[in-house]
PDB file of N, CA and C in Angstrom:
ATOM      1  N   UNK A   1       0.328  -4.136 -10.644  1.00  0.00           N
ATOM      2  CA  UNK A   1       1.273  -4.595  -9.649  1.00  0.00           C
ATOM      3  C   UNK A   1       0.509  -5.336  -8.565  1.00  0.00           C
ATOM      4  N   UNK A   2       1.036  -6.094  -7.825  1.00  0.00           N
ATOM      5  CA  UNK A   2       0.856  -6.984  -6.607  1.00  0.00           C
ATOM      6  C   UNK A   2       0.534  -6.016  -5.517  1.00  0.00           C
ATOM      7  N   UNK A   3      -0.473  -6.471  -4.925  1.00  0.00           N
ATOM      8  CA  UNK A   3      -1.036  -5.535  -3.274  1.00  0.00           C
ATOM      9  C   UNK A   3      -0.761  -6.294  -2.322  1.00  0.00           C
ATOM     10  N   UNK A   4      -0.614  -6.631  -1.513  1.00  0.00           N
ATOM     11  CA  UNK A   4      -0.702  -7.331  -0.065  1.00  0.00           C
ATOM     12  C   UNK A   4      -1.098  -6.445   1.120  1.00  0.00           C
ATOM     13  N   UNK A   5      -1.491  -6.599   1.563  1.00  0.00           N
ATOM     14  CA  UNK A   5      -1.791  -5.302   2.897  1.00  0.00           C
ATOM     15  C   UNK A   5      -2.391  -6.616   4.082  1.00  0.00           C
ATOM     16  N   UNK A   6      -1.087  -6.794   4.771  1.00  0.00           N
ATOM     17  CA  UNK A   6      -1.487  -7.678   6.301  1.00  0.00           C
ATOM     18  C   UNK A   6      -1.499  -6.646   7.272  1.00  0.00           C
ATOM     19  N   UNK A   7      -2.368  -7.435   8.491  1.00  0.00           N
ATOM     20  CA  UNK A   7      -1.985  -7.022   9.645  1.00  0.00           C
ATOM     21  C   UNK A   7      -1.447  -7.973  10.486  1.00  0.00           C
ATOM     22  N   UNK A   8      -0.819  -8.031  11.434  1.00  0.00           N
ATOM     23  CA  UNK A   8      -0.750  -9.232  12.451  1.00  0.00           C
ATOM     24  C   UNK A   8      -1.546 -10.276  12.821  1.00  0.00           C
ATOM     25  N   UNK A   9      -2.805 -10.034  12.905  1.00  0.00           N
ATOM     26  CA  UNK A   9      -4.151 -11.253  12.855  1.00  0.00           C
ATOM     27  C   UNK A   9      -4.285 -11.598  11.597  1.00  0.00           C
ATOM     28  N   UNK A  10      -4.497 -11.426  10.380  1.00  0.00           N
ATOM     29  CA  UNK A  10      -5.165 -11.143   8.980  1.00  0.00           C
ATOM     30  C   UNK A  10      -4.201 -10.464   7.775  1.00  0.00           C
ATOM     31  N   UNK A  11      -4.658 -11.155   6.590  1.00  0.00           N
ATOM     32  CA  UNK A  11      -4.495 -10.567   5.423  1.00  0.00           C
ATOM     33  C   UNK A  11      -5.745  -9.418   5.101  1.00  0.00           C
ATOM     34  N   UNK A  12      -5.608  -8.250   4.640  1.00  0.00           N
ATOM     35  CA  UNK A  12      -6.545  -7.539   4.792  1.00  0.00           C
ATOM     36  C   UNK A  12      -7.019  -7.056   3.350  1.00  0.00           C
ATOM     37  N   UNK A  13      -5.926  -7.604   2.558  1.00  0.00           N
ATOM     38  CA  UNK A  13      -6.387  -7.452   0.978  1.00  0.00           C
ATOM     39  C   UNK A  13      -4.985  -8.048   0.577  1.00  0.00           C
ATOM     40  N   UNK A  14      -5.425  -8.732  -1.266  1.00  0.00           N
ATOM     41  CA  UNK A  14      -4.562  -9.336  -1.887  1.00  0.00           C
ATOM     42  C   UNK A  14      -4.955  -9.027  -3.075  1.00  0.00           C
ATOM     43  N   UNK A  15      -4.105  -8.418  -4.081  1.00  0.00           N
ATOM     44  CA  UNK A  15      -4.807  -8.822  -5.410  1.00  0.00           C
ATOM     45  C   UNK A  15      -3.914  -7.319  -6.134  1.00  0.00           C
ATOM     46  N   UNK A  16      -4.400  -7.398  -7.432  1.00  0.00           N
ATOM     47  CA  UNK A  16      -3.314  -6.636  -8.479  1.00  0.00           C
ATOM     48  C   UNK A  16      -4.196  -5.099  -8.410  1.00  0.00           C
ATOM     49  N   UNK A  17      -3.324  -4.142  -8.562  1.00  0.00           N
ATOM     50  CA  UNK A  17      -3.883  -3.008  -8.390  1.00  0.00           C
ATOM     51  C   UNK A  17      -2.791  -2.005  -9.170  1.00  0.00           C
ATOM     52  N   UNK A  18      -3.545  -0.513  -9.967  1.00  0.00           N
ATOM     53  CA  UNK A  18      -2.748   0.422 -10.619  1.00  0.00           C
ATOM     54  C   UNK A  18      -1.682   1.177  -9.618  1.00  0.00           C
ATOM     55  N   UNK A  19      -2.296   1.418  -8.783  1.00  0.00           N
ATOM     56  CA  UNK A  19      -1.667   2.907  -7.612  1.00  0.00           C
ATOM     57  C   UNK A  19      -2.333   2.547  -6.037  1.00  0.00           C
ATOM     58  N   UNK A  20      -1.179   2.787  -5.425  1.00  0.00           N
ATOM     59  CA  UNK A  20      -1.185   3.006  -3.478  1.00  0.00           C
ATOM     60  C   UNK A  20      -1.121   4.125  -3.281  1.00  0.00           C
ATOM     61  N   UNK A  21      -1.607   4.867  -2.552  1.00  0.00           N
ATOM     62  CA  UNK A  21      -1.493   6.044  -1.978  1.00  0.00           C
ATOM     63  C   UNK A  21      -1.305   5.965  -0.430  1.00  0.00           C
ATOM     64  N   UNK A  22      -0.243   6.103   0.157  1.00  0.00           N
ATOM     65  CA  UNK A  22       0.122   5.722   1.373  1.00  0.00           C
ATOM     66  C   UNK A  22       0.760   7.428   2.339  1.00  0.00           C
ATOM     67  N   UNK A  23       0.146   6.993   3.782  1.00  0.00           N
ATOM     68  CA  UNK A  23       0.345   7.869   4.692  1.00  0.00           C
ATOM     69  C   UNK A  23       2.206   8.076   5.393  1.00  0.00           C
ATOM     70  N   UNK A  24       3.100   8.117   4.742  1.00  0.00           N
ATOM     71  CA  UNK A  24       4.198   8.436   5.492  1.00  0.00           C
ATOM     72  C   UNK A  24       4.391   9.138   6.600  1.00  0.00           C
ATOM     73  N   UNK A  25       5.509   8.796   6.997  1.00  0.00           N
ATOM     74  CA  UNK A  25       5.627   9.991   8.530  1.00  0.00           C
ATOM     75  C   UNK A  25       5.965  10.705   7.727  1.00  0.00           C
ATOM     76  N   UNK A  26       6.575  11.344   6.722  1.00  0.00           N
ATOM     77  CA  UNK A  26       6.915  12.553   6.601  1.00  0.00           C
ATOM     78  C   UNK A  26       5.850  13.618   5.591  1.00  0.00           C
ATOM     79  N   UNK A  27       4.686  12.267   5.333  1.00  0.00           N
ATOM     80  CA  UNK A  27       3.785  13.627   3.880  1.00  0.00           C
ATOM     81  C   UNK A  27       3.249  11.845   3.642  1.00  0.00           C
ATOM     82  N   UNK A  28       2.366  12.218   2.690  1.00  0.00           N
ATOM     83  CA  UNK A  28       1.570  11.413   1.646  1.00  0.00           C
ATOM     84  C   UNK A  28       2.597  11.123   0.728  1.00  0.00           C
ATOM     85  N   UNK A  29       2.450   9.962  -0.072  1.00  0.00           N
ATOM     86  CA  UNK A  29       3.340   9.198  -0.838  1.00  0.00           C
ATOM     87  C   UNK A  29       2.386   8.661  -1.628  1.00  0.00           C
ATOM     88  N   UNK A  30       2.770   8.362  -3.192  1.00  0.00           N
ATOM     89  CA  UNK A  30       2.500   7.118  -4.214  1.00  0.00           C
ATOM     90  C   UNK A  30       3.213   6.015  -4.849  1.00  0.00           C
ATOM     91  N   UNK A  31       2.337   5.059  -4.695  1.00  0.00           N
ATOM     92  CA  UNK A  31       3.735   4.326  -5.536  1.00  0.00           C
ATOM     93  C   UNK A  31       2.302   3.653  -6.929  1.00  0.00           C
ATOM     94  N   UNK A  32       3.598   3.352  -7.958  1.00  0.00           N
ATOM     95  CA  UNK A  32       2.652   2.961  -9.263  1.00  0.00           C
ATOM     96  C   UNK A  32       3.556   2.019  -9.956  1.00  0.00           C
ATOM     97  N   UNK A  33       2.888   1.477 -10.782  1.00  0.00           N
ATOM     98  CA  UNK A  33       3.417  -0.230 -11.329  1.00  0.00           C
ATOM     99  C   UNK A  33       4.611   0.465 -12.192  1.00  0.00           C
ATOM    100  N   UNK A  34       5.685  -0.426 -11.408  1.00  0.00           N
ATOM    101  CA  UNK A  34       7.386  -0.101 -11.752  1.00  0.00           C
ATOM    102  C   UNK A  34       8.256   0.715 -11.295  1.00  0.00           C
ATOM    103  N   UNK A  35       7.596   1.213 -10.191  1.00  0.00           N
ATOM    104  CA  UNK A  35       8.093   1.969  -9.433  1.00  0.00           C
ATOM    105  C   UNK A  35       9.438   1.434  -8.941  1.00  0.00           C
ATOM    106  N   UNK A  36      10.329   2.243  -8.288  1.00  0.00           N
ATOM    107  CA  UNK A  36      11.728   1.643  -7.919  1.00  0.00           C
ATOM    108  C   UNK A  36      11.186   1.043  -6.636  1.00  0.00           C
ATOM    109  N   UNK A  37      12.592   0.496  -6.452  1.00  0.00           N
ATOM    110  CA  UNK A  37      12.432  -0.258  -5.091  1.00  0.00           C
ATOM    111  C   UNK A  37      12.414   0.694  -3.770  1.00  0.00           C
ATOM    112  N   UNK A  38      11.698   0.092  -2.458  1.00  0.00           N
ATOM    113  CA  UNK A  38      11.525   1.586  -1.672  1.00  0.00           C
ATOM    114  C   UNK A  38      11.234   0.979  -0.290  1.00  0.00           C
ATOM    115  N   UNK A  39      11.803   1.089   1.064  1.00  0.00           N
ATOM    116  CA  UNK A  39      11.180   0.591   2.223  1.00  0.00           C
ATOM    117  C   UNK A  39      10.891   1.791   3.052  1.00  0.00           C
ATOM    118  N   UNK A  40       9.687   2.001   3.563  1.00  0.00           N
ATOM    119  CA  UNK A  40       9.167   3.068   4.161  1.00  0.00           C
ATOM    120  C   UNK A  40       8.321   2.932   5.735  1.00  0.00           C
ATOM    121  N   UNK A  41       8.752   3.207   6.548  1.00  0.00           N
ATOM    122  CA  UNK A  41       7.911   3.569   7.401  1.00  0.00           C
ATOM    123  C   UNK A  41       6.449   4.539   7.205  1.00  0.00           C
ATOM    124  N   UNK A  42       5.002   4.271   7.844  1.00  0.00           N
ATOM    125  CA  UNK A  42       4.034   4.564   7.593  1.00  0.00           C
ATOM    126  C   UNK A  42       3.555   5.117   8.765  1.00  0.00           C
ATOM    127  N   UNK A  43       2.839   6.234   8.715  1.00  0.00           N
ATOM    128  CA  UNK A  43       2.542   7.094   9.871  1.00  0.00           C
ATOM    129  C   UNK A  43       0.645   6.339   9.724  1.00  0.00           C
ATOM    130  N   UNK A  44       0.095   7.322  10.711  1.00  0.00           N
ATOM    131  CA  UNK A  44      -1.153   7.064  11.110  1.00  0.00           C
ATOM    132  C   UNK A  44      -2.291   7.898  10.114  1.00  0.00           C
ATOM    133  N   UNK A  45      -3.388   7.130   8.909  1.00  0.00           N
ATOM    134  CA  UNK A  45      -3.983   7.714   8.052  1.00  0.00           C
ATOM    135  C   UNK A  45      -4.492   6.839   7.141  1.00  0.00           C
ATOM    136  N   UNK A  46      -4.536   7.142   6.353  1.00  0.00           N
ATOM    137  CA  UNK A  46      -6.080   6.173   5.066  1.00  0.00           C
ATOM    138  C   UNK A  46      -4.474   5.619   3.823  1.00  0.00           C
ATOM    139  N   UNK A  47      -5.090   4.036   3.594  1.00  0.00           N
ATOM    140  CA  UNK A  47      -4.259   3.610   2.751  1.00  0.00           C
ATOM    141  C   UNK A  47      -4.972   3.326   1.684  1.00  0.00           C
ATOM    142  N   UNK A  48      -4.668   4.072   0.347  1.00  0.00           N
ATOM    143  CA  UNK A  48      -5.929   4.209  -0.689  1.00  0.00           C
ATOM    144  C   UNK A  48      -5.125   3.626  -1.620  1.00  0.00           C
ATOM    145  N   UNK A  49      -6.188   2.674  -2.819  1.00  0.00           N
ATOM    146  CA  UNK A  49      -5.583   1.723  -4.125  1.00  0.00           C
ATOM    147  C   UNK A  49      -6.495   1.659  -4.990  1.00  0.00           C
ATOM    148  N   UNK A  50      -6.003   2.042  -5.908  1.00  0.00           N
ATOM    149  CA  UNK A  50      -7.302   1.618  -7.373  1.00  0.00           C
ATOM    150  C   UNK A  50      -6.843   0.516  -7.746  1.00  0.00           C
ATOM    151  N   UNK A  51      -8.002  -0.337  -8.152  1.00  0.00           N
ATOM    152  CA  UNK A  51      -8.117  -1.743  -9.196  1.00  0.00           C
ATOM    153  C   UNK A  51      -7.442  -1.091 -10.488  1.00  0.00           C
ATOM    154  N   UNK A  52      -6.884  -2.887 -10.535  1.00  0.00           N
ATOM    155  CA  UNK A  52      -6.390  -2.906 -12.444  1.00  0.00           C
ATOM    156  C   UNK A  52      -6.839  -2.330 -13.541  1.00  0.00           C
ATOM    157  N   UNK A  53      -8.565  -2.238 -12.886  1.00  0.00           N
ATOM    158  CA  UNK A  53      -9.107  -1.930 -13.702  1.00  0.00           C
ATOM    159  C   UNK A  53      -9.669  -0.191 -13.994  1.00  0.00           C
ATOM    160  N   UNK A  54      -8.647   0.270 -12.968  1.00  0.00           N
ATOM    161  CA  UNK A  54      -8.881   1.795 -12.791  1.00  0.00           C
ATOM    162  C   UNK A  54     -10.243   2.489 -12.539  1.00  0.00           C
ATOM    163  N   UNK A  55     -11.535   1.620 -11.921  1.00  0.00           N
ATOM    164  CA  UNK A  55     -12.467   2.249 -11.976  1.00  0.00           C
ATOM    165  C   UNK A  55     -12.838   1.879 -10.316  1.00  0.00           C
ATOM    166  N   UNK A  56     -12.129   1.298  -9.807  1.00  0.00           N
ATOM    167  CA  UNK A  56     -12.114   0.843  -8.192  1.00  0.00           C
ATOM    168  C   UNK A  56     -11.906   1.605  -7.005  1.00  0.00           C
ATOM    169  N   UNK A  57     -11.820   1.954  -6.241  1.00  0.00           N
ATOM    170  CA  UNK A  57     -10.313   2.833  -5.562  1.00  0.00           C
ATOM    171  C   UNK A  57     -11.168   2.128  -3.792  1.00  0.00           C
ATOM    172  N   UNK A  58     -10.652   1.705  -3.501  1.00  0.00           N
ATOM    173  CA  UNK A  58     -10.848   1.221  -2.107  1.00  0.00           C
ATOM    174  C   UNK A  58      -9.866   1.895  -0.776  1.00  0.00           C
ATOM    175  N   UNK A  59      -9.879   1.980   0.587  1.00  0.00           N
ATOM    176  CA  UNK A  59      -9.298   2.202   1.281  1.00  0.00           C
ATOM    177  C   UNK A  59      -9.355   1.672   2.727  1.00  0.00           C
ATOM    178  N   UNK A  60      -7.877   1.533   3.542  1.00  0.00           N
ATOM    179  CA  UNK A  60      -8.187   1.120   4.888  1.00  0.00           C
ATOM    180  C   UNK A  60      -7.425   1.750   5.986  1.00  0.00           C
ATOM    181  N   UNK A  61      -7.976   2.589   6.681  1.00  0.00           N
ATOM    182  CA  UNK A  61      -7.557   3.170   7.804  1.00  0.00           C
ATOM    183  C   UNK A  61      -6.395   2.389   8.578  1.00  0.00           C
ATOM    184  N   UNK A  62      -5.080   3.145   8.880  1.00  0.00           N
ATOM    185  CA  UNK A  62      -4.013   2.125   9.366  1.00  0.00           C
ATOM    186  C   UNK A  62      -3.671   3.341  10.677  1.00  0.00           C
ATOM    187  N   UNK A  63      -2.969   2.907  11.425  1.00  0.00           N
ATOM    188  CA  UNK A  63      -2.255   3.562  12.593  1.00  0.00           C
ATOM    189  C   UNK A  63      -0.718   3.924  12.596  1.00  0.00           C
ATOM    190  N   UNK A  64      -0.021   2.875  11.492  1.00  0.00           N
ATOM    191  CA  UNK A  64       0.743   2.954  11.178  1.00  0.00           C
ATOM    192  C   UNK A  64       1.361   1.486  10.866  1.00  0.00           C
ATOM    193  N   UNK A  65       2.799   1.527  10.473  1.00  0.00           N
ATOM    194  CA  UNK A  65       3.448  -0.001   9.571  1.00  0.00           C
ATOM    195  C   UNK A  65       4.952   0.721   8.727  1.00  0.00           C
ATOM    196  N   UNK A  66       4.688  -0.724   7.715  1.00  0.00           N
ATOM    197  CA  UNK A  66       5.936  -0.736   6.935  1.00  0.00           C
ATOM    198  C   UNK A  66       5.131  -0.747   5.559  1.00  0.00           C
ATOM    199  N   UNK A  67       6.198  -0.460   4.597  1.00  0.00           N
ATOM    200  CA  UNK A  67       5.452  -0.898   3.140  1.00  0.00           C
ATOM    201  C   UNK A  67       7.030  -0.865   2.229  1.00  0.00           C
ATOM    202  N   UNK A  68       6.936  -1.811   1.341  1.00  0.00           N
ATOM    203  CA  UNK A  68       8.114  -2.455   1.195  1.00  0.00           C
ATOM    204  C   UNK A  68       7.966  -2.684  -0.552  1.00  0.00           C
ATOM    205  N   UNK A  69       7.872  -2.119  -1.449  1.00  0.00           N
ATOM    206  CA  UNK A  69       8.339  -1.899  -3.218  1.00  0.00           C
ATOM    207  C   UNK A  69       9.511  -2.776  -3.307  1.00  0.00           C
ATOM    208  N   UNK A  70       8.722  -3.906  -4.348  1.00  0.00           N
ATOM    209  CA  UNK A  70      10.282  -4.976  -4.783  1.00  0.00           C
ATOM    210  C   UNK A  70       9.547  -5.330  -6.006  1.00  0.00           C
ATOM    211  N   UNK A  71      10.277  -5.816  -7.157  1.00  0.00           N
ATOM    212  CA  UNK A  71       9.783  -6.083  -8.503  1.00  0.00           C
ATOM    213  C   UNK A  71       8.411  -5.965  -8.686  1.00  0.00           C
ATOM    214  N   UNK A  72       7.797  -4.808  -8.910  1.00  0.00           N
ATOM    215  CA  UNK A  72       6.489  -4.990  -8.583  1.00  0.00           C
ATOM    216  C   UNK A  72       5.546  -5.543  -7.910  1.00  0.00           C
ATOM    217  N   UNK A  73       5.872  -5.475  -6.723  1.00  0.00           N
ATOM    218  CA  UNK A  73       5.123  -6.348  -5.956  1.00  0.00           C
ATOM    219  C   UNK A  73       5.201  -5.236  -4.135  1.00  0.00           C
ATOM    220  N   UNK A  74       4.214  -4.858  -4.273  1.00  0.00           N
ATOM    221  CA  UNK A  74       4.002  -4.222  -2.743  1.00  0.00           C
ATOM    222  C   UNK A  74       3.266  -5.282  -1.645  1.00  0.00           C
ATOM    223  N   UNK A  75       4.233  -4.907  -0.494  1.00  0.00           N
ATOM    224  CA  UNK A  75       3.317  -5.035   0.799  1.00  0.00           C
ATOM    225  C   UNK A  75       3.587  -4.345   2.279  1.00  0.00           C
ATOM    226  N   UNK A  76       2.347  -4.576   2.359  1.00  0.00           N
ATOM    227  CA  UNK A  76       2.279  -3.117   3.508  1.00  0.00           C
ATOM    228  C   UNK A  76       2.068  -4.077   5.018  1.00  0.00           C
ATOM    229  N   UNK A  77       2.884  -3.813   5.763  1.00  0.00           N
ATOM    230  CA  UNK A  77       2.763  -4.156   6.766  1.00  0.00           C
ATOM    231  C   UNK A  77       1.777  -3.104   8.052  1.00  0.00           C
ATOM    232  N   UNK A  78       0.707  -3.218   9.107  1.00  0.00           N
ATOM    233  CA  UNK A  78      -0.050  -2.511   9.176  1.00  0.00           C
ATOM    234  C   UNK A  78       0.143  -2.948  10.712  1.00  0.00           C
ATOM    235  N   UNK A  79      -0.384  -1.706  11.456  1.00  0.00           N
ATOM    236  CA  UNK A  79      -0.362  -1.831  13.472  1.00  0.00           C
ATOM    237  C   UNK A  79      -1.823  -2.360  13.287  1.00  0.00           C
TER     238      UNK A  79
END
């Protein structure tokens, strides 16, 4: 699936990835390729993603945002 992760200055990553692991206000959340559609508010915590290639897993500290599931294609809006 599609990653996007902006912030207001910057794109902070782009590119195809298996799994997000994202900080909600209410708990930790995943989303994974085909997931339904989903708009979420994001609390303050680590936004973690493995590569396509499943051997990757990168992460970026956020304060909080939006993150927004549409035909496979995520993006996370970030403070």
């Amino acid at each position: 699936m599609k990653l996007d992760i902006l912030s207001p200055e910057q794109e902070l990553f782009s590119g195809e990835v298996d799994s997000v692991s994202l900080p909600g206000v209410s708990g930790r959340f995943q989303l994974l390729n085909n997931h339904a559609p989903i708009i979420s508010a994001l609390g303050k915590g680590t936004v973690f993603y493995s590569s396509s290639d499943g051997k990757t897993v990168d992460s970026y500290e956020i304060k909080g945002g939006v993150v927004e599931m549409l035909n496979n294609s995520v993006v996370i809006l970030v403070d």
